[in-house]
N, C-alpha and C. Protein backbone atom coordinates (compact mmCIF):
# COMPACT_ATOMS: atom_id res chain seq x y z
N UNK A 1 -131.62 31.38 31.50
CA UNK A 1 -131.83 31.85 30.14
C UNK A 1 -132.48 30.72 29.33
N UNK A 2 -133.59 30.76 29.13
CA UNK A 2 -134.22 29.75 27.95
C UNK A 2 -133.34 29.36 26.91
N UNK A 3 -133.48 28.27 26.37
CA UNK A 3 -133.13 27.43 25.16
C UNK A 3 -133.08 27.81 23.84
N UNK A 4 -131.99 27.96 23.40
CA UNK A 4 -132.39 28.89 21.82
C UNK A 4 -133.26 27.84 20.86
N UNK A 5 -133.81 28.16 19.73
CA UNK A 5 -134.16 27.09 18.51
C UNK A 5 -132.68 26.40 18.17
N UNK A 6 -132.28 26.71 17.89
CA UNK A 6 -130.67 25.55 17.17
C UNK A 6 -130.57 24.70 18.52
N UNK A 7 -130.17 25.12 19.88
CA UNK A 7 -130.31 24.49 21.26
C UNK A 7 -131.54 23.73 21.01
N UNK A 8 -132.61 23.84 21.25
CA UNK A 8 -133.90 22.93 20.54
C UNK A 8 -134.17 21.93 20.11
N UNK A 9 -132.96 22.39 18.72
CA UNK A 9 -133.42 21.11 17.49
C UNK A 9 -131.87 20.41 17.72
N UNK A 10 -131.34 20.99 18.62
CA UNK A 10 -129.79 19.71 18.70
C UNK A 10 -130.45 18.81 19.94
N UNK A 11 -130.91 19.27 20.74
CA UNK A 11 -131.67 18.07 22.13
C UNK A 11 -132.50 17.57 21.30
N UNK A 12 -133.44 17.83 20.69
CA UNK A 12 -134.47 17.13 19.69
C UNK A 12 -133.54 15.53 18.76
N UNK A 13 -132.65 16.20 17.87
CA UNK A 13 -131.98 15.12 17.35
C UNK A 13 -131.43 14.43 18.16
N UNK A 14 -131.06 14.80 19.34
CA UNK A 14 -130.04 13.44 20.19
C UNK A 14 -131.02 13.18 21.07
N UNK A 15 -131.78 13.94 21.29
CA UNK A 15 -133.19 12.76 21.80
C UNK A 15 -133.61 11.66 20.78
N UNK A 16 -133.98 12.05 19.97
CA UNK A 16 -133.87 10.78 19.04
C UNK A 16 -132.92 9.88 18.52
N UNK A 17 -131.87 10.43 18.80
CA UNK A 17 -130.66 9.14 18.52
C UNK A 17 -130.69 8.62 19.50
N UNK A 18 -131.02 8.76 20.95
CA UNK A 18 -130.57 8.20 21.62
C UNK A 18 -131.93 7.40 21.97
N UNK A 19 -133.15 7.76 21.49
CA UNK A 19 -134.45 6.67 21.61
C UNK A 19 -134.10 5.39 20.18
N UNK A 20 -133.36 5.81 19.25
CA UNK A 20 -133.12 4.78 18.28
C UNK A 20 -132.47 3.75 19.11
N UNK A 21 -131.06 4.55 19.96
CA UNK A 21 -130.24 3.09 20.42
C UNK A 21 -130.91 2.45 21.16
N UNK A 22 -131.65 2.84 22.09
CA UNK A 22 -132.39 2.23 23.08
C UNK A 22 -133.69 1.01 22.43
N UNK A 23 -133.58 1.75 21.79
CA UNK A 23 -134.89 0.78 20.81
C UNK A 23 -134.51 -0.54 20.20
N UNK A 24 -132.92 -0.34 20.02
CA UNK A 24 -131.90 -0.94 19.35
C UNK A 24 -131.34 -2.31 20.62
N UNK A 25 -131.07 -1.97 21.32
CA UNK A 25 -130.24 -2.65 22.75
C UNK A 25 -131.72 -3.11 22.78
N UNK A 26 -132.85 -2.89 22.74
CA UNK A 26 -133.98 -3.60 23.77
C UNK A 26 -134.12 -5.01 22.60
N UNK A 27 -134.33 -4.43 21.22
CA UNK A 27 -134.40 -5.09 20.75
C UNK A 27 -133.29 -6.27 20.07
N UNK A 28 -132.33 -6.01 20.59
CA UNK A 28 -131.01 -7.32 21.03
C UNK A 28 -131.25 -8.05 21.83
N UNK A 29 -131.75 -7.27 23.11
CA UNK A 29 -131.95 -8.47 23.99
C UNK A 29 -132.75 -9.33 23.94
N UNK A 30 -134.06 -8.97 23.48
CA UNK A 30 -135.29 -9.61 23.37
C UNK A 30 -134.98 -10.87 21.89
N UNK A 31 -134.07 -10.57 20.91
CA UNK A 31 -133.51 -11.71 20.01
C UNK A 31 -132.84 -12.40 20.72
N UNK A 32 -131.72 -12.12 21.92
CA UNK A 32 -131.47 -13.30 22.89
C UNK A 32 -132.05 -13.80 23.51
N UNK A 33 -133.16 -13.37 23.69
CA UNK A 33 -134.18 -14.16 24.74
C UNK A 33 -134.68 -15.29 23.92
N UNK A 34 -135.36 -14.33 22.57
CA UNK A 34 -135.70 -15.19 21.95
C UNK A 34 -135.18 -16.59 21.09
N UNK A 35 -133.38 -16.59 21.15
CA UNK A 35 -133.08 -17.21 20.10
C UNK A 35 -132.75 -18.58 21.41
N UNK A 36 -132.71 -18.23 22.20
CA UNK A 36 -132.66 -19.58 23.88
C UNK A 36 -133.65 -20.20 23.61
N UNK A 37 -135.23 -19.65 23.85
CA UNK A 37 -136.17 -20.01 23.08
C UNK A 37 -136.02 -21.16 22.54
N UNK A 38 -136.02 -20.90 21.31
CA UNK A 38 -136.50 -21.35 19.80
C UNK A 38 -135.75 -22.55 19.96
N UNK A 39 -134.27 -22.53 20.60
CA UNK A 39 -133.51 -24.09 20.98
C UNK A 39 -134.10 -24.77 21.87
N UNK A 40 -135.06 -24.14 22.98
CA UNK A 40 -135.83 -24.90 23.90
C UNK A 40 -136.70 -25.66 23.39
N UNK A 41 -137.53 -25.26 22.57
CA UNK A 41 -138.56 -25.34 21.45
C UNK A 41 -138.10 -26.83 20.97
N UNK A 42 -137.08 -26.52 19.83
CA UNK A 42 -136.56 -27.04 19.16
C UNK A 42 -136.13 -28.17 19.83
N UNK A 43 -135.68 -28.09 20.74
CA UNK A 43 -134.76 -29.66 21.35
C UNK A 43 -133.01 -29.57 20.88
N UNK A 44 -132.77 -28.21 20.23
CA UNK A 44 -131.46 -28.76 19.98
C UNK A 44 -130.63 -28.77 20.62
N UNK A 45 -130.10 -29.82 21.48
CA UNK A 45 -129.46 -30.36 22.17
C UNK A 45 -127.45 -30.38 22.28
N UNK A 46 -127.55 -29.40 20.82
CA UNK A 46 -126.23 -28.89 20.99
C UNK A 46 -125.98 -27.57 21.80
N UNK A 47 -127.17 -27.00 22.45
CA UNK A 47 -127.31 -25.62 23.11
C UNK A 47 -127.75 -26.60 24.72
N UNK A 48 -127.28 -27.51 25.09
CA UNK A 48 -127.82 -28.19 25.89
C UNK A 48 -126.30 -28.37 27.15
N UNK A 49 -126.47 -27.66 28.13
CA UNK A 49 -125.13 -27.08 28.94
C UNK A 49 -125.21 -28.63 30.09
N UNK A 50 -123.99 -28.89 29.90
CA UNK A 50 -123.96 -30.55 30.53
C UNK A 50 -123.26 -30.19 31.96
N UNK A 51 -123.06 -29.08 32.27
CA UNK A 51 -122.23 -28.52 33.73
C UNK A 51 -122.77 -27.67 34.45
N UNK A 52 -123.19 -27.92 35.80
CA UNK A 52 -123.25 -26.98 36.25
C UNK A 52 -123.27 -25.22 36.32
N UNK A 53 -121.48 -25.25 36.38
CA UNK A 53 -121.44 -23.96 36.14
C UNK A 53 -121.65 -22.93 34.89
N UNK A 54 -121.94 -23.93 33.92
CA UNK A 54 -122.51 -23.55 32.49
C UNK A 54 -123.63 -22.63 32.66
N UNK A 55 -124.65 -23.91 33.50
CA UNK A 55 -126.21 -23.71 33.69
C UNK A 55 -125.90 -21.85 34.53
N UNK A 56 -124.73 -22.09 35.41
CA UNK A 56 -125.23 -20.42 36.35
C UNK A 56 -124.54 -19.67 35.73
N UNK A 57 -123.64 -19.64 34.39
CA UNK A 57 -122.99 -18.91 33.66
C UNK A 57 -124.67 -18.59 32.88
N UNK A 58 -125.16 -19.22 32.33
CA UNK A 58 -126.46 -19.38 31.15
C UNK A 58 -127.24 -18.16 32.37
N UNK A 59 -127.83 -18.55 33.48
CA UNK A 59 -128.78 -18.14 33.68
C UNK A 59 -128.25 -16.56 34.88
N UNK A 60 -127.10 -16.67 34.66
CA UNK A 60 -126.30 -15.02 35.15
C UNK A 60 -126.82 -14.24 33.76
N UNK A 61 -126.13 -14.36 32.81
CA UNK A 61 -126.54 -14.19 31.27
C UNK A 61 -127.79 -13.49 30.88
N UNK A 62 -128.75 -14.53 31.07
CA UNK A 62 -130.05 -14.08 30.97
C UNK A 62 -130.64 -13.01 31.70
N UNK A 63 -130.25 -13.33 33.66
CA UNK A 63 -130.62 -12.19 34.20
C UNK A 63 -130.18 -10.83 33.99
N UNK A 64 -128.54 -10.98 33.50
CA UNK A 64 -128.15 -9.32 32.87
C UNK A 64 -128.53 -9.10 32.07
N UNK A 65 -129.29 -9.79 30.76
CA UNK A 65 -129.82 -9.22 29.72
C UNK A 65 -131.32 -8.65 29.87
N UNK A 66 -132.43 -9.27 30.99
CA UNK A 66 -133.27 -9.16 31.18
C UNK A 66 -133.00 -7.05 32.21
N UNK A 67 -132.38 -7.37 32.52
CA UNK A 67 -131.72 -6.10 33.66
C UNK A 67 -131.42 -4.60 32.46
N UNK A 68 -130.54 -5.16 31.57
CA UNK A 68 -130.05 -4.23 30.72
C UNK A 68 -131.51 -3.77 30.15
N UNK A 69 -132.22 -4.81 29.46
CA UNK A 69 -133.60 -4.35 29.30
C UNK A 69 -134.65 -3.39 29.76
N UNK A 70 -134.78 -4.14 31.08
CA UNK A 70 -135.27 -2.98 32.17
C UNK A 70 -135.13 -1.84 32.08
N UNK A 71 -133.70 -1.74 32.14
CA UNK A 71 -132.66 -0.09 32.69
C UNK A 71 -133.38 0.43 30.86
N UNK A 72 -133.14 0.13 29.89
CA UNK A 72 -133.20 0.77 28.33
C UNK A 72 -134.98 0.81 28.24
N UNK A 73 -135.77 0.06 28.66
CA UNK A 73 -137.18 0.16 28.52
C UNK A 73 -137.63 1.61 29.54
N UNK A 74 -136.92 1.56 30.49
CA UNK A 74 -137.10 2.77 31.72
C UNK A 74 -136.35 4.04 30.89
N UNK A 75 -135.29 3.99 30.08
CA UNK A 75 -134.43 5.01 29.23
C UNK A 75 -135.74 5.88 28.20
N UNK A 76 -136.00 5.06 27.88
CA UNK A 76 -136.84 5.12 26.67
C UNK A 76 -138.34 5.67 27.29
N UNK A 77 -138.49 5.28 28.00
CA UNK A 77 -139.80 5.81 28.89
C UNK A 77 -139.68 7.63 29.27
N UNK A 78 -138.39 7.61 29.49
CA UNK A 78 -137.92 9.17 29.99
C UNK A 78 -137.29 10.35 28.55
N UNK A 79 -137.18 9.24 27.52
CA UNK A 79 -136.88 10.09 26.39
C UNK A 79 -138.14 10.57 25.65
N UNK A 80 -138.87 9.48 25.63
CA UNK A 80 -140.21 9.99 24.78
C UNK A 80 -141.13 10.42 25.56
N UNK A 81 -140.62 10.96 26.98
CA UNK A 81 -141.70 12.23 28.24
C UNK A 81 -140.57 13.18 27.68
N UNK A 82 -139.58 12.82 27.63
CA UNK A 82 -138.68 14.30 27.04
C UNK A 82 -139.11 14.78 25.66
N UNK A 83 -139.20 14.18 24.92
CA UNK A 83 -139.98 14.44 23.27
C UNK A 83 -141.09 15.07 23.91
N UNK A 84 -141.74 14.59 23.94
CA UNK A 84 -143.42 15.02 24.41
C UNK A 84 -143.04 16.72 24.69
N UNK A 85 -142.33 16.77 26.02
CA UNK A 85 -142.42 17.74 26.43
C UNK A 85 -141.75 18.74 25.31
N UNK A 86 -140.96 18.46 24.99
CA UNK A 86 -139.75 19.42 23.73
C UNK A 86 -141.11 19.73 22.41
N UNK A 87 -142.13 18.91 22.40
CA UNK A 87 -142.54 19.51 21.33
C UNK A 87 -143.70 19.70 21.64
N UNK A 88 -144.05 19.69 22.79
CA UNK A 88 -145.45 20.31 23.00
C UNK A 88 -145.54 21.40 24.33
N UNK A 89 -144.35 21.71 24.74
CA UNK A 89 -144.35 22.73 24.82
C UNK A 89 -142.68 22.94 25.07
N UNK A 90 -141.91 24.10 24.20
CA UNK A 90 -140.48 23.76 23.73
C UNK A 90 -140.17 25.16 24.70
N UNK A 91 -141.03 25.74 25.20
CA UNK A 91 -140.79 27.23 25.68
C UNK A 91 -140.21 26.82 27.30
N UNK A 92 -141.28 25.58 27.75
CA UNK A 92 -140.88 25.13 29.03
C UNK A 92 -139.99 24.13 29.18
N UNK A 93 -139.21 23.43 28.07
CA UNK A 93 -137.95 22.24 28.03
C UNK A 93 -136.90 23.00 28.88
N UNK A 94 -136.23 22.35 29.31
CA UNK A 94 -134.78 22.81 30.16
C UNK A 94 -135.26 23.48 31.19
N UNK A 95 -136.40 23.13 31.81
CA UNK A 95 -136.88 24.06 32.91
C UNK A 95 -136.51 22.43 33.97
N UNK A 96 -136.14 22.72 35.62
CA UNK A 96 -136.49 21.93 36.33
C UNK A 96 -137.89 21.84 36.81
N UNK A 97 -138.17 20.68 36.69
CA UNK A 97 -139.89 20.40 37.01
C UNK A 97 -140.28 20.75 38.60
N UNK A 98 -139.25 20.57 39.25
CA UNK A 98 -139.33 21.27 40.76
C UNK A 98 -139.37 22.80 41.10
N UNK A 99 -138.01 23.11 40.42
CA UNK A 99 -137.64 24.58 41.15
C UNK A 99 -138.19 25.82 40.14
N UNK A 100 -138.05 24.85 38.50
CA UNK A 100 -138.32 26.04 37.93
C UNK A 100 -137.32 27.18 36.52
N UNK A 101 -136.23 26.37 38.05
CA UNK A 101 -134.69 27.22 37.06
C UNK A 101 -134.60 26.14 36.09
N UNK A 102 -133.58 26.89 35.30
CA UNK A 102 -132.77 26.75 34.22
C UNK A 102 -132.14 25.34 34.51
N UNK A 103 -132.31 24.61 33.48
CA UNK A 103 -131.21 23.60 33.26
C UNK A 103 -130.17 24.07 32.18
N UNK A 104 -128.57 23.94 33.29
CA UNK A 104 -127.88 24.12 32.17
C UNK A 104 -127.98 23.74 30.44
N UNK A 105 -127.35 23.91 29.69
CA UNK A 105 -127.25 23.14 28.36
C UNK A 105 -126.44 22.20 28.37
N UNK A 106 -125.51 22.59 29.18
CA UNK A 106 -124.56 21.52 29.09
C UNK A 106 -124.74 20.17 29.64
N UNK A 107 -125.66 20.30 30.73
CA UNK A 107 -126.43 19.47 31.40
C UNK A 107 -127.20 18.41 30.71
N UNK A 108 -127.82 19.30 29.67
CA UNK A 108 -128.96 18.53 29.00
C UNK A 108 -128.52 18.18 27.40
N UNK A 109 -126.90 18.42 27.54
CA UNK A 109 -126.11 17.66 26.23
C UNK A 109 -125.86 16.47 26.95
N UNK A 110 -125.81 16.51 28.13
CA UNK A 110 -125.39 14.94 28.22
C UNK A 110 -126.41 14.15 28.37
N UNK A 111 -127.38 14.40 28.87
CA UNK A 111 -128.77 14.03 29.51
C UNK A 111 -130.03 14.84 29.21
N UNK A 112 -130.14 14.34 27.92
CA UNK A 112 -130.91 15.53 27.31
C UNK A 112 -132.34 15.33 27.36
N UNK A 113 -132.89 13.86 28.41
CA UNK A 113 -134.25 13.79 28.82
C UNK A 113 -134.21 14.17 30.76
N UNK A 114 -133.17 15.33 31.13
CA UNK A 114 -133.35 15.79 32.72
C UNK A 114 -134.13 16.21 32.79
N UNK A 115 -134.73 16.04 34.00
CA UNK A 115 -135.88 16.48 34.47
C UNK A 115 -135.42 17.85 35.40
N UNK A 116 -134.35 17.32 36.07
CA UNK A 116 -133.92 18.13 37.38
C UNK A 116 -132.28 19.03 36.96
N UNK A 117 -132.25 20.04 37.52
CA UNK A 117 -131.07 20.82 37.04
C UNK A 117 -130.01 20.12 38.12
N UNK A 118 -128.56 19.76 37.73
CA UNK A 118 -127.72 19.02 38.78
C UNK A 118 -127.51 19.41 40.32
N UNK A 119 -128.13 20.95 40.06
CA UNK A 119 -127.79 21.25 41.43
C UNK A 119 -128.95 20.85 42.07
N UNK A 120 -130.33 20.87 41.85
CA UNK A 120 -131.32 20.88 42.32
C UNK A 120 -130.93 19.14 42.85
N UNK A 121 -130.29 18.65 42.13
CA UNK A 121 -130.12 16.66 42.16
C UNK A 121 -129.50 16.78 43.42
N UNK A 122 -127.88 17.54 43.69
CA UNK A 122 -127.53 17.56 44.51
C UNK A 122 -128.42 18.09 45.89
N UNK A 123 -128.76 19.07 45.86
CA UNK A 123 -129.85 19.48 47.01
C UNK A 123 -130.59 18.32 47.48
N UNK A 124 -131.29 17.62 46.58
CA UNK A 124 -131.78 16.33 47.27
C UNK A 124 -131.34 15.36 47.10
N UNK A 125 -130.52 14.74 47.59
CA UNK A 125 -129.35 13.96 47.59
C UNK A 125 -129.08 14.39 48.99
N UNK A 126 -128.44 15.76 49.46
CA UNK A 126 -128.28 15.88 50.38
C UNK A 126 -129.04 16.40 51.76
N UNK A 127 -130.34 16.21 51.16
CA UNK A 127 -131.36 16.95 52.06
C UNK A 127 -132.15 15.31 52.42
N UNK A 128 -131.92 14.38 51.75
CA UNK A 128 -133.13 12.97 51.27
C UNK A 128 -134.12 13.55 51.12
N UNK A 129 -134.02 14.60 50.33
CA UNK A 129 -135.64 15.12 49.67
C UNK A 129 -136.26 13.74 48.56
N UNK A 130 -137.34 13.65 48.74
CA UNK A 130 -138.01 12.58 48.16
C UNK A 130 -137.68 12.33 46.92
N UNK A 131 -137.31 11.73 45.69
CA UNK A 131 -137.60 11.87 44.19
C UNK A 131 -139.03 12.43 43.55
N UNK A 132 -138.51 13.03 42.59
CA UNK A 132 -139.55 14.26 42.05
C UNK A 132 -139.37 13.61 40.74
């Protein structure tokens, strides 16, 4: 059963709340990146880790923030192909791009940039059908 308008414009708004947070987290991390930086820069030497395990605490740190990045830059990549699609053509949203069927709603309250309906996920999952 297609997507009503109120169904529509509620994936519409939490598509966009949820491209704000993402926009939000990327741009945290990238002020931590940057504020390491600016002490490198700087020389200030009170940001200056005299231990070892400091240094692989520091640079664990960095790699999860660089990671979290990743994962929210890739988020954000799949929300605004979900926008796109929701408003340029809203008749075909909640469709699986494979099979065709229906994506639940409930489905796409939680994950409201799916591409694939859960069962169709499961099917390949258990088939190792390629990613679509």
């Amino acid at each position: 059963m297609p997507l009503s308008n109120s169904q529509l414009r509620a994936l519409e708004h939490r598509l966009r709340e949820e491209r704000e947070r993402a926009l939000s987290s990327i741009r945290r991390y990238s002020s931590e990146e940057g504020s390491e930086s600016e002490r490198d820069r700087t020389g200030d030497i009170s940001a200056v880790r005299l231990h070892m395990a400091d240094e692989g605490t520091d640079t664990f740190d960095r790699e999860l923030n660089a990671s979290m990045a990743s994962r929210d830059t890739e988020n954000l990549h799949e929300i605004d192909e979900a926008l796109r699609r929701l408003i340029e053509a809203p008749e075909q949203f909640g469709k699986d791009e494979v099979t065709g069927e229906d994506i639940p709603f409930e489905r796409l309250e939680i994950v409201p940039w799916a591409r694939r309906s859960a069962q169709a996920m499961r099917r390949r999952n258990d088939t190792g059908e390629a990613r679509a």
